[in-house]
C-alpha atoms as a PDB file:
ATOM      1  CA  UNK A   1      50.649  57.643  43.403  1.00  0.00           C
ATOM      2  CA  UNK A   2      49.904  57.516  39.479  1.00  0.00           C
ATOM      3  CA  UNK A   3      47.790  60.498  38.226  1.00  0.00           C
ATOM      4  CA  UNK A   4      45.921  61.909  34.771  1.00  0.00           C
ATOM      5  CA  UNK A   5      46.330  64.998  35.613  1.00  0.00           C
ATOM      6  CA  UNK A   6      48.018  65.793  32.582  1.00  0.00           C
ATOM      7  CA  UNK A   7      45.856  64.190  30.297  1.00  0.00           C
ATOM      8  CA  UNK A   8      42.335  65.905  31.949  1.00  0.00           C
ATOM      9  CA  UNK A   9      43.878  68.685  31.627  1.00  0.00           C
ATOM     10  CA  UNK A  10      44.731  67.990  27.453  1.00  0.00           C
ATOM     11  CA  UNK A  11      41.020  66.760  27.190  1.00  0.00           C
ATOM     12  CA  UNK A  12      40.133  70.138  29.231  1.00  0.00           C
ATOM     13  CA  UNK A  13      42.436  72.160  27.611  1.00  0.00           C
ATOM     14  CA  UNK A  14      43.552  73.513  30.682  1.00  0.00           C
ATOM     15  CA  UNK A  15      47.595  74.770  31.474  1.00  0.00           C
ATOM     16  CA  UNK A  16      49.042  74.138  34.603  1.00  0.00           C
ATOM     17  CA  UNK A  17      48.654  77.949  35.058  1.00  0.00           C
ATOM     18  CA  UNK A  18      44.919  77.883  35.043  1.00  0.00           C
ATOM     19  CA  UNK A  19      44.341  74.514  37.056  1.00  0.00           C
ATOM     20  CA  UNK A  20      46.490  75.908  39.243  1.00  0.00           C
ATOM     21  CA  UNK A  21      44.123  78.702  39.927  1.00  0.00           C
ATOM     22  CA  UNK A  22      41.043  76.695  40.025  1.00  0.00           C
ATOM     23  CA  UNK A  23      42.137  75.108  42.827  1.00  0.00           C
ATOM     24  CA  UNK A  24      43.503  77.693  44.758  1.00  0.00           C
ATOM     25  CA  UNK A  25      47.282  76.154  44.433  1.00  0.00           C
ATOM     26  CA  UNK A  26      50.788  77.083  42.689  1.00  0.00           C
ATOM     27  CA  UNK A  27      51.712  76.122  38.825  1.00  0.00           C
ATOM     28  CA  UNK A  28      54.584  74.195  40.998  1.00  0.00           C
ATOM     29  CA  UNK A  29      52.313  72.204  43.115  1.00  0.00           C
ATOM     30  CA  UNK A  30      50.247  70.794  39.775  1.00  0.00           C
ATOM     31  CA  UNK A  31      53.720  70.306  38.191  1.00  0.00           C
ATOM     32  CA  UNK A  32      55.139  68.433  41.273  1.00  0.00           C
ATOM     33  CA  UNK A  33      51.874  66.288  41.558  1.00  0.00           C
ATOM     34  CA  UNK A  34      51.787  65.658  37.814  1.00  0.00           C
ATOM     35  CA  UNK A  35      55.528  64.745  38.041  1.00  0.00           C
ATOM     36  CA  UNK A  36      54.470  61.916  41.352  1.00  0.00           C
ATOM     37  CA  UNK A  37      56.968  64.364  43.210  1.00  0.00           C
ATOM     38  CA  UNK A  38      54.317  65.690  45.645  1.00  0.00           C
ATOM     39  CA  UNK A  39      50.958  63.570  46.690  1.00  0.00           C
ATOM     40  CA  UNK A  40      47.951  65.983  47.355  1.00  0.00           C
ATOM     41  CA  UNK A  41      45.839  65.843  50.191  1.00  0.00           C
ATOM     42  CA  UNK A  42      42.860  64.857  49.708  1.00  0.00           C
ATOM     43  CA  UNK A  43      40.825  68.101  49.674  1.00  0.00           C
ATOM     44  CA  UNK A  44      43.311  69.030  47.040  1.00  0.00           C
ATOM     45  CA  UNK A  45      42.734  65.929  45.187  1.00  0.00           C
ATOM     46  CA  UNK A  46      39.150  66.273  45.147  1.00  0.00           C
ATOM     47  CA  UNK A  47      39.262  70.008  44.235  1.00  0.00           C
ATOM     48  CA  UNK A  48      41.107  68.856  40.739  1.00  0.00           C
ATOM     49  CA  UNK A  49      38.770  65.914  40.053  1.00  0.00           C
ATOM     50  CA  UNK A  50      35.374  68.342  40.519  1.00  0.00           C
ATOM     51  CA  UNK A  51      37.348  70.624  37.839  1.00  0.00           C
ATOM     52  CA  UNK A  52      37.497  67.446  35.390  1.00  0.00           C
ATOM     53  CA  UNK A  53      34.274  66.038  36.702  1.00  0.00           C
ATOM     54  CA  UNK A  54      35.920  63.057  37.194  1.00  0.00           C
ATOM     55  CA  UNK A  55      35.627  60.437  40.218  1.00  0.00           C
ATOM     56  CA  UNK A  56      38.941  60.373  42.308  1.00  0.00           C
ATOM     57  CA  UNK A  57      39.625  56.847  41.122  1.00  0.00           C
ATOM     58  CA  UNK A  58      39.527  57.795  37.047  1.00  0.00           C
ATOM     59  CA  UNK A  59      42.014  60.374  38.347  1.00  0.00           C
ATOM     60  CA  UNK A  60      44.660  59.135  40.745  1.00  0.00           C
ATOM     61  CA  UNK A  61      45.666  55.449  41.283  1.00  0.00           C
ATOM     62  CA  UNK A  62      47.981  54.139  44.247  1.00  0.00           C
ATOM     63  CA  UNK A  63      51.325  52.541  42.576  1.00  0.00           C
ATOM     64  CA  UNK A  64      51.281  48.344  42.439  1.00  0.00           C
ATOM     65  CA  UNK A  65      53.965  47.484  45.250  1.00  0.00           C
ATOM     66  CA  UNK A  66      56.221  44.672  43.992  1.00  0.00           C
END
């Protein structure tokens, strides 16, 4: 699963830190899903798009499959 993550949170000015604590999850968990190592759930991923105001789709988007 692609992600902006890190580029809401440039536009936010936001670190991993303080998403992190937004939405109630570890600096590693934002690093893992920025780094398509970890794929949130989706009360997770909805959590970080209501922080960016941002609909889920403008945030995360599956990979094409070849």
């Amino acid at each position: 699963m692609n992600n902006r993550i890190k580029i809401e949170r440039a536009i936010h000015n936001l670190t991993q830190e303080q998403l992190a604590v937004l939405v109630s999850v570890t600096r590693q968990t934002i690093n893992a899903i920025e780094l398509k190592k970890f794929v949130p759930s989706t009360v997770l991923a909805l959590k970080i798009c209501k922080v960016f105001n941002r609909t889920v789709e403008e945030v995360f988007s599956l990979e094409e499959e070849d």
